[in-house]
Every structure is written in structure tokens, then in C-alpha cells.
Protein backbone atom coordinates (compact mmCIF):
# COMPACT_ATOMS: atom_id res chain seq x y z
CA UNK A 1 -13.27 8.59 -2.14
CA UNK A 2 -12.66 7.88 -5.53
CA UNK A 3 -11.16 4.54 -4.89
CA UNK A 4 -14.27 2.96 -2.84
CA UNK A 5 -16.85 4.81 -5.43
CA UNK A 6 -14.55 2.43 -8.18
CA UNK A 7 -14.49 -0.55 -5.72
CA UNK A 8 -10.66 -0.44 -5.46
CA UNK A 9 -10.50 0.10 -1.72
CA UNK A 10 -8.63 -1.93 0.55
CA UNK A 11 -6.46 -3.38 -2.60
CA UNK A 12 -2.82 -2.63 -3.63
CA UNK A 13 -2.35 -0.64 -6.01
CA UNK A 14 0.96 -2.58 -6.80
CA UNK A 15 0.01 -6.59 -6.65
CA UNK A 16 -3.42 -6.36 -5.83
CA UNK A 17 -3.85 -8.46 -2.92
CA UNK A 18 -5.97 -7.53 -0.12
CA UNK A 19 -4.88 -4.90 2.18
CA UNK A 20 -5.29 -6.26 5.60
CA UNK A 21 -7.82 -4.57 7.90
CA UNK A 22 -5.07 -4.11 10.42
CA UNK A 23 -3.64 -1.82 8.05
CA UNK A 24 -6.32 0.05 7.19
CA UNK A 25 -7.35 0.31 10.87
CA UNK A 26 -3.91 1.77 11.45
CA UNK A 27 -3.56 3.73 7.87
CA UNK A 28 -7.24 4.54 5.93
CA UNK A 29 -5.21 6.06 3.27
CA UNK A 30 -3.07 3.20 2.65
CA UNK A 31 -2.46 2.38 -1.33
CA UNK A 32 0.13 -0.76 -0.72
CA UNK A 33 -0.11 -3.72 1.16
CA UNK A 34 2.55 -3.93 3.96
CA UNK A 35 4.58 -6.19 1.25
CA UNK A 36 4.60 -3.77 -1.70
CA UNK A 37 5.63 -0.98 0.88
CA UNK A 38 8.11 -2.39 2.91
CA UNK A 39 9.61 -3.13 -0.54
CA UNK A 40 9.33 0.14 -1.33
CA UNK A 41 10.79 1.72 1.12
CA UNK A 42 13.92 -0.76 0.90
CA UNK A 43 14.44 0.56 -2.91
CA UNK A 44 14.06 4.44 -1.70
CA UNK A 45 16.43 3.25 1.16
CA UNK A 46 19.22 2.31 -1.70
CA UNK A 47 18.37 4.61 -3.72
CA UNK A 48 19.05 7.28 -1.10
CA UNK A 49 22.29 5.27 -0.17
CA UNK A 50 23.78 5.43 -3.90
């Protein structure tokens, strides 16, 4: 809630950019457009592999 009362909905918190209304649709609570987390979850995949 405290993200739309700021006006910061629906951006990434990483870059940003716009997070698609797909996204949203599919995840409300998304922080990360599907860029920043599929990037994410590549570094947690190494990270978990080291």
C-alpha cells in the first residue's frame, strides 16, 4: 500500500522501468520487472551452485 500511496507502483525497484501489466495481472506484489528478476534468480542460481 505504501508503494501506490508514494506513486512507486508498477515500477522496479531495481532499473525502474515499467512493470508490465501482464505481470502485475499475474503477480500484484511484484517489486522487479521480469528482467531484473530473471537476473536475479540466475545470480541466486550461482550463488547456490558455488
Amino acid at each position: 500500500m505504501a508503494r501506490i500511496d508514494a506513486g512507486e507502483y508498477g515500477y522496479c525497484e531495481s532499473c525502474g522501468v515499467e512493470i508490465g501489466l501482464r505481470r502485475l495481472e499475474a503477480r500484484p506484489t511484484a517489486t522487479l520487472c521480469i528482467d531484473c528478476k530473471t537476473l536475479e534468480e540466475k545470480r541466486e542460481k550461482q550463488m547456490a551452485q558455488d
